[in-house]
PDB file of N, CA and C in Angstrom:
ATOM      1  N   UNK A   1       0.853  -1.166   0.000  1.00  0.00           N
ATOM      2  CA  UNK A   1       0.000   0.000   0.000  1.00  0.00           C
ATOM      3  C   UNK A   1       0.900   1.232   0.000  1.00  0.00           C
ATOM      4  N   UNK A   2       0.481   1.890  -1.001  1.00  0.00           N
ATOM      5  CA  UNK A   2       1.360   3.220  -1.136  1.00  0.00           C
ATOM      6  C   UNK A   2       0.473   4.558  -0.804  1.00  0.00           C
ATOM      7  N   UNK A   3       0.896   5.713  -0.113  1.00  0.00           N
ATOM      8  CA  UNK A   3       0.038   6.680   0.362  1.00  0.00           C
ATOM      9  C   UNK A   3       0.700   8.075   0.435  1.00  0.00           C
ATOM     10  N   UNK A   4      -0.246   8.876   0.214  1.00  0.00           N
ATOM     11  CA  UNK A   4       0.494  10.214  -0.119  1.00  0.00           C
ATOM     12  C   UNK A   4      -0.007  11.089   1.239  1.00  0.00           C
ATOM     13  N   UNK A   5       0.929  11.672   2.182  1.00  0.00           N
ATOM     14  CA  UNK A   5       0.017  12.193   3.030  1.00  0.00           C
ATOM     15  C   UNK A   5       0.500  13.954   2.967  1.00  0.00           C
ATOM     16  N   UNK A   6      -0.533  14.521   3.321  1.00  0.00           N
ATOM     17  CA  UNK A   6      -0.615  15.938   3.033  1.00  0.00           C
ATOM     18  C   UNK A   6       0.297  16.794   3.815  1.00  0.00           C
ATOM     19  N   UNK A   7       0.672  18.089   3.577  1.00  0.00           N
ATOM     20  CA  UNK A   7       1.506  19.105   3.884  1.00  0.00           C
ATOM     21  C   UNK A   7       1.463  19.692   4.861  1.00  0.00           C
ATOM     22  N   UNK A   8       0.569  18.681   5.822  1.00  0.00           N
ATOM     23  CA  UNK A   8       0.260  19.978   7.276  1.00  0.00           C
ATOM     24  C   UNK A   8       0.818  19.073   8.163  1.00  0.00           C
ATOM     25  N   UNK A   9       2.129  19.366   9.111  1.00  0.00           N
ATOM     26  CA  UNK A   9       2.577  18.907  10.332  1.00  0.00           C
ATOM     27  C   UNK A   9       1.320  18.746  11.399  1.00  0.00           C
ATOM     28  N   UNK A  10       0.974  17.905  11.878  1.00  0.00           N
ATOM     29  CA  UNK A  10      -0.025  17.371  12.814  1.00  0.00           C
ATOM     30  C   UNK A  10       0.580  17.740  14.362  1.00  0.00           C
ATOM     31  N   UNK A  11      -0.510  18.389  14.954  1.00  0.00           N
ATOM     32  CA  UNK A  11       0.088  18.421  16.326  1.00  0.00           C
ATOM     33  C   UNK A  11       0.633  17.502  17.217  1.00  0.00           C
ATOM     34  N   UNK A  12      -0.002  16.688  16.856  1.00  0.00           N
ATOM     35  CA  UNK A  12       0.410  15.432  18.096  1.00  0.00           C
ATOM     36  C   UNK A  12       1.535  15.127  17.987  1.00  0.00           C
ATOM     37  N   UNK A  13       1.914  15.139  19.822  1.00  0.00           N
ATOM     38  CA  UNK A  13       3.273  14.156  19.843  1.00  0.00           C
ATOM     39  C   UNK A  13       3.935  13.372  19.632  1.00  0.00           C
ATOM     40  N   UNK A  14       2.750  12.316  19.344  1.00  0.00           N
ATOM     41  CA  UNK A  14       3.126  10.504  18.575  1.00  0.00           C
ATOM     42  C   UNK A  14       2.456  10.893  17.767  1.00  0.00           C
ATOM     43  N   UNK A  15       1.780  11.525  16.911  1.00  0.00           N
ATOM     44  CA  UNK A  15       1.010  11.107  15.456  1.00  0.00           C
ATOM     45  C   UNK A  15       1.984  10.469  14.213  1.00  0.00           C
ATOM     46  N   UNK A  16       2.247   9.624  13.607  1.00  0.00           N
ATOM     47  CA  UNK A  16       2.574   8.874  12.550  1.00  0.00           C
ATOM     48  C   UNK A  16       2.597   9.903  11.649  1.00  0.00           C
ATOM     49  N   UNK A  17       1.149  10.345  10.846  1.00  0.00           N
ATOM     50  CA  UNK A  17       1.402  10.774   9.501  1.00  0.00           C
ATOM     51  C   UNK A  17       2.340  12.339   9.538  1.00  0.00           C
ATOM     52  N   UNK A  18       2.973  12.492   8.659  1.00  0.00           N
ATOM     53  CA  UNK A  18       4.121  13.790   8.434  1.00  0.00           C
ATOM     54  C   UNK A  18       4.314  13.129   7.083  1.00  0.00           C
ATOM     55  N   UNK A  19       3.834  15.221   6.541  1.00  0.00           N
ATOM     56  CA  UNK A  19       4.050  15.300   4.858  1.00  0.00           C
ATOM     57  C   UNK A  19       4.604  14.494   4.523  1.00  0.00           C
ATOM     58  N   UNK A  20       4.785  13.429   3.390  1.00  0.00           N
ATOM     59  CA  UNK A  20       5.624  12.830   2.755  1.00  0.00           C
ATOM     60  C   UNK A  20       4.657  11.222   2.048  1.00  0.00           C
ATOM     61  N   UNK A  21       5.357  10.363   1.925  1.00  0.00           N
ATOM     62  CA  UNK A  21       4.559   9.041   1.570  1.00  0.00           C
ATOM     63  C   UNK A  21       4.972   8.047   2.282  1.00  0.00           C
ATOM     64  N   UNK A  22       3.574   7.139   2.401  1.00  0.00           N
ATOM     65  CA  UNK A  22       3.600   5.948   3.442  1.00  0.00           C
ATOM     66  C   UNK A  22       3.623   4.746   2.606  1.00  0.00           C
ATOM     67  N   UNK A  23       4.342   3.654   2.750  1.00  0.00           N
ATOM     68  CA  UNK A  23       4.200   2.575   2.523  1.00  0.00           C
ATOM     69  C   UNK A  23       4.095   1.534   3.400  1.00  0.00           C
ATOM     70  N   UNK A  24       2.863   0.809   3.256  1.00  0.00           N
ATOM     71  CA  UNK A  24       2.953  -0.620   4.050  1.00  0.00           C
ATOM     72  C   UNK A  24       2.850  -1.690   3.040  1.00  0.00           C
ATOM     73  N   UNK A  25       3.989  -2.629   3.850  1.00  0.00           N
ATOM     74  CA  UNK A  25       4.880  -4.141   3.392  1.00  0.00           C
ATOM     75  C   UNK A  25       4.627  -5.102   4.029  1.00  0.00           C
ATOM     76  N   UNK A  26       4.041  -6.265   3.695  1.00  0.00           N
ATOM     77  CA  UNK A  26       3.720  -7.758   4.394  1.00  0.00           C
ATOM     78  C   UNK A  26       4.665  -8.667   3.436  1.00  0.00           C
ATOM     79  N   UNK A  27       5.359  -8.942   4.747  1.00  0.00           N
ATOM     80  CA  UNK A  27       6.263 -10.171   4.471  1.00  0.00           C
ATOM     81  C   UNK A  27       6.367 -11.341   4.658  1.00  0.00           C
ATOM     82  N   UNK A  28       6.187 -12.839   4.334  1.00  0.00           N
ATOM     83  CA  UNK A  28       6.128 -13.652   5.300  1.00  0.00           C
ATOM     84  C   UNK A  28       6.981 -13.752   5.961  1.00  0.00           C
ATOM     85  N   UNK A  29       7.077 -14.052   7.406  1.00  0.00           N
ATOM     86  CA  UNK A  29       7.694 -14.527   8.567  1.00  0.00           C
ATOM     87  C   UNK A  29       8.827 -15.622   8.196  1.00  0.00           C
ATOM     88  N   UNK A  30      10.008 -15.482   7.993  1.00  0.00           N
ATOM     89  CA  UNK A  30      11.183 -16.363   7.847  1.00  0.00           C
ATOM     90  C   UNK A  30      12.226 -16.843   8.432  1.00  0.00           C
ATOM     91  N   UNK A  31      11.739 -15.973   9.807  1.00  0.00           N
ATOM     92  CA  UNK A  31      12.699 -16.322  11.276  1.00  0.00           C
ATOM     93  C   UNK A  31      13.646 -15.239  10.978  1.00  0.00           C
ATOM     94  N   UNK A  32      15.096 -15.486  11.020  1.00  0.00           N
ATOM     95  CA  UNK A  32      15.851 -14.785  11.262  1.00  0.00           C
ATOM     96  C   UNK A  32      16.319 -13.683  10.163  1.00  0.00           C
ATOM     97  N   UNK A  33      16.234 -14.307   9.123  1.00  0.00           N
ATOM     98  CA  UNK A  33      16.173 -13.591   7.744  1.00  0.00           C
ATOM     99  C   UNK A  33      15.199 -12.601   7.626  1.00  0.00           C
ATOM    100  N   UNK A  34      13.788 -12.623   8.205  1.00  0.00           N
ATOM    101  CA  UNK A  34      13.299 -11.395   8.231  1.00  0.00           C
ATOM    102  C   UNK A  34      13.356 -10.716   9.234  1.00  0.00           C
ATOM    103  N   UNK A  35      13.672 -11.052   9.963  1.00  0.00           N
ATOM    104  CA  UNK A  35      14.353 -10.230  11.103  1.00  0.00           C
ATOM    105  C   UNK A  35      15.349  -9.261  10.414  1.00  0.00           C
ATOM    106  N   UNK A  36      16.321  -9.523  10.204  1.00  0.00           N
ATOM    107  CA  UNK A  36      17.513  -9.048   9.749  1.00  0.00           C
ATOM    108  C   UNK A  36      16.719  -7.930   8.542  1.00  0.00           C
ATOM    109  N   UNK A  37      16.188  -8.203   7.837  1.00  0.00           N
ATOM    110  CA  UNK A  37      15.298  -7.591   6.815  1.00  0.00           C
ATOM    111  C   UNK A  37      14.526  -6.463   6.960  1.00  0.00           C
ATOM    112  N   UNK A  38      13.927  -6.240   8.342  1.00  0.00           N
ATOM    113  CA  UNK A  38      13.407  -5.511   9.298  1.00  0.00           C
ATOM    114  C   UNK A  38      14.028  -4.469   9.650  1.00  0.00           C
ATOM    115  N   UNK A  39      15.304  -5.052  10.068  1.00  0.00           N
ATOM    116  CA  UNK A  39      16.473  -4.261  10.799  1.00  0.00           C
ATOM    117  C   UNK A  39      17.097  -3.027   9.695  1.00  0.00           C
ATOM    118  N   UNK A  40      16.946  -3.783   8.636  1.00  0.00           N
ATOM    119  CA  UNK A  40      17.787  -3.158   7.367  1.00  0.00           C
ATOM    120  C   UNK A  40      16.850  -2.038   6.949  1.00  0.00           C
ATOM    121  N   UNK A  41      15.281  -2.412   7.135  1.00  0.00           N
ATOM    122  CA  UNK A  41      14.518  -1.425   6.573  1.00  0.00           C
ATOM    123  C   UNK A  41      14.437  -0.391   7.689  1.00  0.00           C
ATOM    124  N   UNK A  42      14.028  -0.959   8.805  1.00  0.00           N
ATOM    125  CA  UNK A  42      14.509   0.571   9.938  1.00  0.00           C
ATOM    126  C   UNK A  42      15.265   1.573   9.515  1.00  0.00           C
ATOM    127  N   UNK A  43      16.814   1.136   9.345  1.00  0.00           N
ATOM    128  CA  UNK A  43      17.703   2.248   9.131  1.00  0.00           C
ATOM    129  C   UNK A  43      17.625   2.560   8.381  1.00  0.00           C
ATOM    130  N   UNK A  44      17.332   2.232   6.943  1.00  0.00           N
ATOM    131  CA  UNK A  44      16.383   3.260   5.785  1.00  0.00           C
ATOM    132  C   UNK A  44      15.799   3.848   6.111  1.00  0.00           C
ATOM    133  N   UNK A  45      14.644   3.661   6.850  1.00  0.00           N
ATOM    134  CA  UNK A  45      13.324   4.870   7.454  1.00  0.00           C
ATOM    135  C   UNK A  45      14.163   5.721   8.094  1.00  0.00           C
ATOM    136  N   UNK A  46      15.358   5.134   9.235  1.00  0.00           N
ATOM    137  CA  UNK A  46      15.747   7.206  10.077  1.00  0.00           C
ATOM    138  C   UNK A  46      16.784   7.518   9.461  1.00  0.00           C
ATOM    139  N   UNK A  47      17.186   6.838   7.997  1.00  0.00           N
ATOM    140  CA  UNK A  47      18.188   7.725   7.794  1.00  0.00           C
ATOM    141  C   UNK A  47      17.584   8.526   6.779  1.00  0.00           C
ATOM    142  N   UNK A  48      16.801   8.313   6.511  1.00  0.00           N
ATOM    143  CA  UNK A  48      15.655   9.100   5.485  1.00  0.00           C
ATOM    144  C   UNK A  48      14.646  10.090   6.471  1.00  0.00           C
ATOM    145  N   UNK A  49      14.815  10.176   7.546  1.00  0.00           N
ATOM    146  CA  UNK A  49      13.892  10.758   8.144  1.00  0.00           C
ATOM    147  C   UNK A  49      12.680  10.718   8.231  1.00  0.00           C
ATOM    148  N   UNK A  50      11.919   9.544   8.110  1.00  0.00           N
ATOM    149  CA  UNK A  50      10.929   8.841   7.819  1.00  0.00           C
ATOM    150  C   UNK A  50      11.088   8.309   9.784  1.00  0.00           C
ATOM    151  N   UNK A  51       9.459   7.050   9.981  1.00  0.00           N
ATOM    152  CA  UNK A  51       9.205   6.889  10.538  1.00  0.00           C
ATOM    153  C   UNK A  51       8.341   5.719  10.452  1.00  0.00           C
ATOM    154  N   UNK A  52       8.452   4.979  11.430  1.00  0.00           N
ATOM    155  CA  UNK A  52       7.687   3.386  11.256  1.00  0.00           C
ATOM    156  C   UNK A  52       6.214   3.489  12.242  1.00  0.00           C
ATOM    157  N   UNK A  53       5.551   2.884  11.937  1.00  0.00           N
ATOM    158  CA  UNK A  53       4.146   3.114  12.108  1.00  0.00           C
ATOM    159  C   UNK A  53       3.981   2.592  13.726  1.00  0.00           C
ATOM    160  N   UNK A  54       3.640   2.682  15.010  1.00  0.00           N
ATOM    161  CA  UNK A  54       4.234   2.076  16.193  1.00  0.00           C
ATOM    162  C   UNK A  54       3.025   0.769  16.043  1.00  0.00           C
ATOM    163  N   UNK A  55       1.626   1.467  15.943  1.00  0.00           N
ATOM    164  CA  UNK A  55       1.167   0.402  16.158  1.00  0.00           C
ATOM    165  C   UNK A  55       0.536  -1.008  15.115  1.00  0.00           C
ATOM    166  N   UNK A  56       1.869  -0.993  13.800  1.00  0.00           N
ATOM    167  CA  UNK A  56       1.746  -2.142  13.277  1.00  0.00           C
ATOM    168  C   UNK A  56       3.071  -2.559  13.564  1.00  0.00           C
ATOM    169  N   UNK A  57       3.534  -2.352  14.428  1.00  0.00           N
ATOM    170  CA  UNK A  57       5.328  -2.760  14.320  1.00  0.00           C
ATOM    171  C   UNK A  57       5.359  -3.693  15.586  1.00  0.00           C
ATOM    172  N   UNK A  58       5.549  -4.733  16.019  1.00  0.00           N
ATOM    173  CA  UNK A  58       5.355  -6.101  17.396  1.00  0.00           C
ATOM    174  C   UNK A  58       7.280  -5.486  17.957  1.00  0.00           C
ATOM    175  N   UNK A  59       7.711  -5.293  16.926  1.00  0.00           N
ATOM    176  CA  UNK A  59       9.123  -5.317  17.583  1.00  0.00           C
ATOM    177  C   UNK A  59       9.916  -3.878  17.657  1.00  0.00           C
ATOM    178  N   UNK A  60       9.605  -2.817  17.538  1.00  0.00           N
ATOM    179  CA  UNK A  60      10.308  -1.574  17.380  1.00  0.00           C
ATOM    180  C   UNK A  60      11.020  -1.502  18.409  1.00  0.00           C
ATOM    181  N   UNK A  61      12.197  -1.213  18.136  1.00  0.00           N
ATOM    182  CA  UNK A  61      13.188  -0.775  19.519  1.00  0.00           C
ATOM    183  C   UNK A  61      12.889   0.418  19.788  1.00  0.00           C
ATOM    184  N   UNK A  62      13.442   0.769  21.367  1.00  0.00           N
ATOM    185  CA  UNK A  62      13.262   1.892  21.962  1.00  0.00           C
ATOM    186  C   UNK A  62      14.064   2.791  21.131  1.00  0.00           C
ATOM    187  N   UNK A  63      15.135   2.406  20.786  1.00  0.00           N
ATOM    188  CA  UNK A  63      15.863   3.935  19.949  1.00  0.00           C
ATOM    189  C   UNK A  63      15.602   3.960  18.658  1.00  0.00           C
ATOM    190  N   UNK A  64      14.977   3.322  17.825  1.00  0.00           N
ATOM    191  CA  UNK A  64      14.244   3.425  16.940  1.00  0.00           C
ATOM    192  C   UNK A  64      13.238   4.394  17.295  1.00  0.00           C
ATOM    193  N   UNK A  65      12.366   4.210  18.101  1.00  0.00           N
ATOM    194  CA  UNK A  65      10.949   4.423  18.555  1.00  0.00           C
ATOM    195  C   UNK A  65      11.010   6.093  18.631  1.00  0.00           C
ATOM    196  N   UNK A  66      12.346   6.449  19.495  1.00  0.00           N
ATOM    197  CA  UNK A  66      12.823   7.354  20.140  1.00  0.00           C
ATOM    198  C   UNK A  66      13.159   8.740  19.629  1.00  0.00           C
ATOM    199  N   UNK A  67      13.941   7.745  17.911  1.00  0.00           N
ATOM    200  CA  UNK A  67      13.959   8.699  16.721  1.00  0.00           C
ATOM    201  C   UNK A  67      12.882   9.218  15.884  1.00  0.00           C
ATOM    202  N   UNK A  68      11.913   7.955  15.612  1.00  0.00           N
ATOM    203  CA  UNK A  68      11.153   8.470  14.738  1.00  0.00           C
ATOM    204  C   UNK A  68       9.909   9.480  15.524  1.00  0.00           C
ATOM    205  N   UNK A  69       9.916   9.676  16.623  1.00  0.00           N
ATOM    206  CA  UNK A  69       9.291  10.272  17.828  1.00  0.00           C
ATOM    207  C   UNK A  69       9.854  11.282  18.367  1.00  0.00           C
ATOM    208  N   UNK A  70      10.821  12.292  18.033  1.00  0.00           N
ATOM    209  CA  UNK A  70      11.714  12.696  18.836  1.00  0.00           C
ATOM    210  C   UNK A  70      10.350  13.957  19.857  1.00  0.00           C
ATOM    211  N   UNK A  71       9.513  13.767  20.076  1.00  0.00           N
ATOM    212  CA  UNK A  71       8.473  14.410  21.206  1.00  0.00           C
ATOM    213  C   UNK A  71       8.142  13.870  21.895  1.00  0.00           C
ATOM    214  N   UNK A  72       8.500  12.218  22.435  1.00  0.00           N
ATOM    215  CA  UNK A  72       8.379  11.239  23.270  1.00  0.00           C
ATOM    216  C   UNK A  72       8.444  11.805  24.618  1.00  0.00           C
ATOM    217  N   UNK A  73       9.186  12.426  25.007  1.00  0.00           N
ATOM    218  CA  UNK A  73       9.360  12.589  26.354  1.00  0.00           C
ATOM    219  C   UNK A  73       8.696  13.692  26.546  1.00  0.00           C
ATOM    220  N   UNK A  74       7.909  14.249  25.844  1.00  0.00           N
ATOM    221  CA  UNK A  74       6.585  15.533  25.903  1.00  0.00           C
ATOM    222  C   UNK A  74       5.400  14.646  26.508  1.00  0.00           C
ATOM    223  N   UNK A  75       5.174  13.906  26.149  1.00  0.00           N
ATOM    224  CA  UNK A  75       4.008  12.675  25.519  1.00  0.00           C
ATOM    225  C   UNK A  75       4.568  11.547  27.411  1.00  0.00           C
ATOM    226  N   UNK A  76       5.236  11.376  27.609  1.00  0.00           N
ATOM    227  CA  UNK A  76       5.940  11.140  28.865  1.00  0.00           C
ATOM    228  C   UNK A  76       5.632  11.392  30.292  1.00  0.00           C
ATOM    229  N   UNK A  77       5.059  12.745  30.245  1.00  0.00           N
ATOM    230  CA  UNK A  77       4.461  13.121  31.582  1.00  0.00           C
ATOM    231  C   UNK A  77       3.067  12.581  31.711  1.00  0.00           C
ATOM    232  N   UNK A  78       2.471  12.442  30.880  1.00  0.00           N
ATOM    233  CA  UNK A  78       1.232  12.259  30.849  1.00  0.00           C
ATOM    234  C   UNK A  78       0.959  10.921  31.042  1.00  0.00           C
ATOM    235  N   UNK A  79       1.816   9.943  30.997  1.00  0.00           N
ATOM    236  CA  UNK A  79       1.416   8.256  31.136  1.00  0.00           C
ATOM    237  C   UNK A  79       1.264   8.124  32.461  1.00  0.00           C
ATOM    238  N   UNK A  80       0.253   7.180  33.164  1.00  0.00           N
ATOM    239  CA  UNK A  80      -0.192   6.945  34.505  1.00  0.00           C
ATOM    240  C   UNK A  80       0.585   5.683  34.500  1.00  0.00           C
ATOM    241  N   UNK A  81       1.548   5.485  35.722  1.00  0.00           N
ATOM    242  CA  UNK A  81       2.438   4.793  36.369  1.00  0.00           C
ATOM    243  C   UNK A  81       1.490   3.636  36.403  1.00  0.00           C
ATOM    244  N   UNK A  82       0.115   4.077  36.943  1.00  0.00           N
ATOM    245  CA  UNK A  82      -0.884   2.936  37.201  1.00  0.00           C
ATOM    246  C   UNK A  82      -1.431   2.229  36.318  1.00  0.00           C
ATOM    247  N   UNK A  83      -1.311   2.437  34.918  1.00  0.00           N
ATOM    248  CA  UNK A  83      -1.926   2.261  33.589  1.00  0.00           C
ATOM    249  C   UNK A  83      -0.765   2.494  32.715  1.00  0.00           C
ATOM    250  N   UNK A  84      -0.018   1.296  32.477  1.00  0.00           N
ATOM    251  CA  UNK A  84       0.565   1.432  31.037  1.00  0.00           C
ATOM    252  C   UNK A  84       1.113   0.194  30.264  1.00  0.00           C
ATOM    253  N   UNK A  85       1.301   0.290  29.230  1.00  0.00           N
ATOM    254  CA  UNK A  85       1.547  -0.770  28.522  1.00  0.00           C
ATOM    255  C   UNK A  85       2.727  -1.455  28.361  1.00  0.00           C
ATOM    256  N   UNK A  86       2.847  -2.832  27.792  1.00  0.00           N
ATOM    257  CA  UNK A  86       4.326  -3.083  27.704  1.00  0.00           C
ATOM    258  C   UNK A  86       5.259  -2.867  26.417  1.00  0.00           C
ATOM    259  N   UNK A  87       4.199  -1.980  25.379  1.00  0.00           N
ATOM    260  CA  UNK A  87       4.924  -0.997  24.286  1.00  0.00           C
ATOM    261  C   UNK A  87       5.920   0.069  25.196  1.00  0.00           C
ATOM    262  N   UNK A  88       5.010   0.895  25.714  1.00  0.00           N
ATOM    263  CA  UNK A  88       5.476   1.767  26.528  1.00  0.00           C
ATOM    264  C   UNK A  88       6.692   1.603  27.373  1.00  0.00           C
ATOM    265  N   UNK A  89       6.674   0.911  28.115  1.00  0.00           N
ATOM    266  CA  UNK A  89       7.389   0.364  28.927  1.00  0.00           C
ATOM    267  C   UNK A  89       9.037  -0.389  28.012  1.00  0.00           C
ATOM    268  N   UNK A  90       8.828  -0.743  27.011  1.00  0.00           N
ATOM    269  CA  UNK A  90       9.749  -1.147  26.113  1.00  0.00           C
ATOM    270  C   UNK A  90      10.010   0.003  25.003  1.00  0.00           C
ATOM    271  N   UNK A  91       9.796   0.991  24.869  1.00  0.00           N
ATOM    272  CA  UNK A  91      10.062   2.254  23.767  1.00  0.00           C
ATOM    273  C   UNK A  91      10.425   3.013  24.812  1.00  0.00           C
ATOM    274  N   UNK A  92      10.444   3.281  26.039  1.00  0.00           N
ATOM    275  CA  UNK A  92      10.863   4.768  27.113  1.00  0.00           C
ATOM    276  C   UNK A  92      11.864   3.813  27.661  1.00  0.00           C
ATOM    277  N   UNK A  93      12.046   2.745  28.098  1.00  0.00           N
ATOM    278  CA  UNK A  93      12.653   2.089  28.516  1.00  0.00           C
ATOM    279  C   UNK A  93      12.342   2.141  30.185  1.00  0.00           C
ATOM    280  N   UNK A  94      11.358   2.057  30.454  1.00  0.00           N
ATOM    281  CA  UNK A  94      10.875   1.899  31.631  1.00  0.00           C
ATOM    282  C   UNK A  94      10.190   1.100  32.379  1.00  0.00           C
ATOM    283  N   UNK A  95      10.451   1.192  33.627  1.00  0.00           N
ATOM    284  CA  UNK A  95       9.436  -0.048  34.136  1.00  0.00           C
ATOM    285  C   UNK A  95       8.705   0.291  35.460  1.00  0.00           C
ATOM    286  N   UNK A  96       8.177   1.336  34.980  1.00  0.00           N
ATOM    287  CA  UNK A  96       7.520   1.964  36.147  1.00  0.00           C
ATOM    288  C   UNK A  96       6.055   1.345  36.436  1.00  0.00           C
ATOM    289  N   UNK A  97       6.158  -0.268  37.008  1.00  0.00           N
ATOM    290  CA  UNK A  97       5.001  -1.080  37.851  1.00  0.00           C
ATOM    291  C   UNK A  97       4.469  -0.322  38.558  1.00  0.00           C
ATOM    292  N   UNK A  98       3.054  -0.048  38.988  1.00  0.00           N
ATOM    293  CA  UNK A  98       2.811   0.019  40.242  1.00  0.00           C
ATOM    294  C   UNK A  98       2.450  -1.084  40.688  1.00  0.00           C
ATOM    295  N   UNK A  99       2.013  -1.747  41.928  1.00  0.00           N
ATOM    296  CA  UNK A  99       2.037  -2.566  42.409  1.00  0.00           C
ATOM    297  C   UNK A  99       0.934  -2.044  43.502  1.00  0.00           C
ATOM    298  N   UNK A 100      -0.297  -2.468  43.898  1.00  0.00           N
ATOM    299  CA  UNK A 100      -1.517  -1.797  44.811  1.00  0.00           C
ATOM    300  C   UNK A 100      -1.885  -2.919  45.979  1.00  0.00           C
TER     301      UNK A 100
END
């Protein structure tokens, strides 16, 4: 799927779309080979200044995450210690449990 997205910077802190074009890629699953495949296409996306979509991605690293986000830690204050996910928790690199 190829996509053209429009010229207006979006406010949001995490929002995905920014001017430019989107492509989404389904690959089959090949173990380590697409792994590696993955890896290779990441660093295309930030060295292009591009950005990977968070919530079709199972594996994004935190400094991946970090780059294509660089307003993350805006977006940061606002997560409840008491409520959060283990995206979250694996992209900030945190592990702020509460425990009640």
């Amino acid at each position: 799927v190829l996509k053209t997205f429009g010229t207006i910077q979006s406010p949001g802190m995490l929002s995905f779309p920014r001017p430019g074009i989107t492509l989404a890629l389904d690959f089959a699953y090949g173990g380590r080979k697409t792994l590696q495949l993955l890896d290779e296409l990441d660093k295309v996306v930030r060295q292009s200044g591009g950005a990977v979509y968070p919530a079709k991605d199972a594996r994004m690293s935190a400094e991946n995450f970090q780059a294509f986000f660089p307003r993350w830690q805006e977006f940061a204050q606002y997560v409840d210690p008491h409520f959060s996910s283990s995206f979250w928790r694996r992209v900030s690199h945190t592990n702020n449990l509460v425990t009640v």
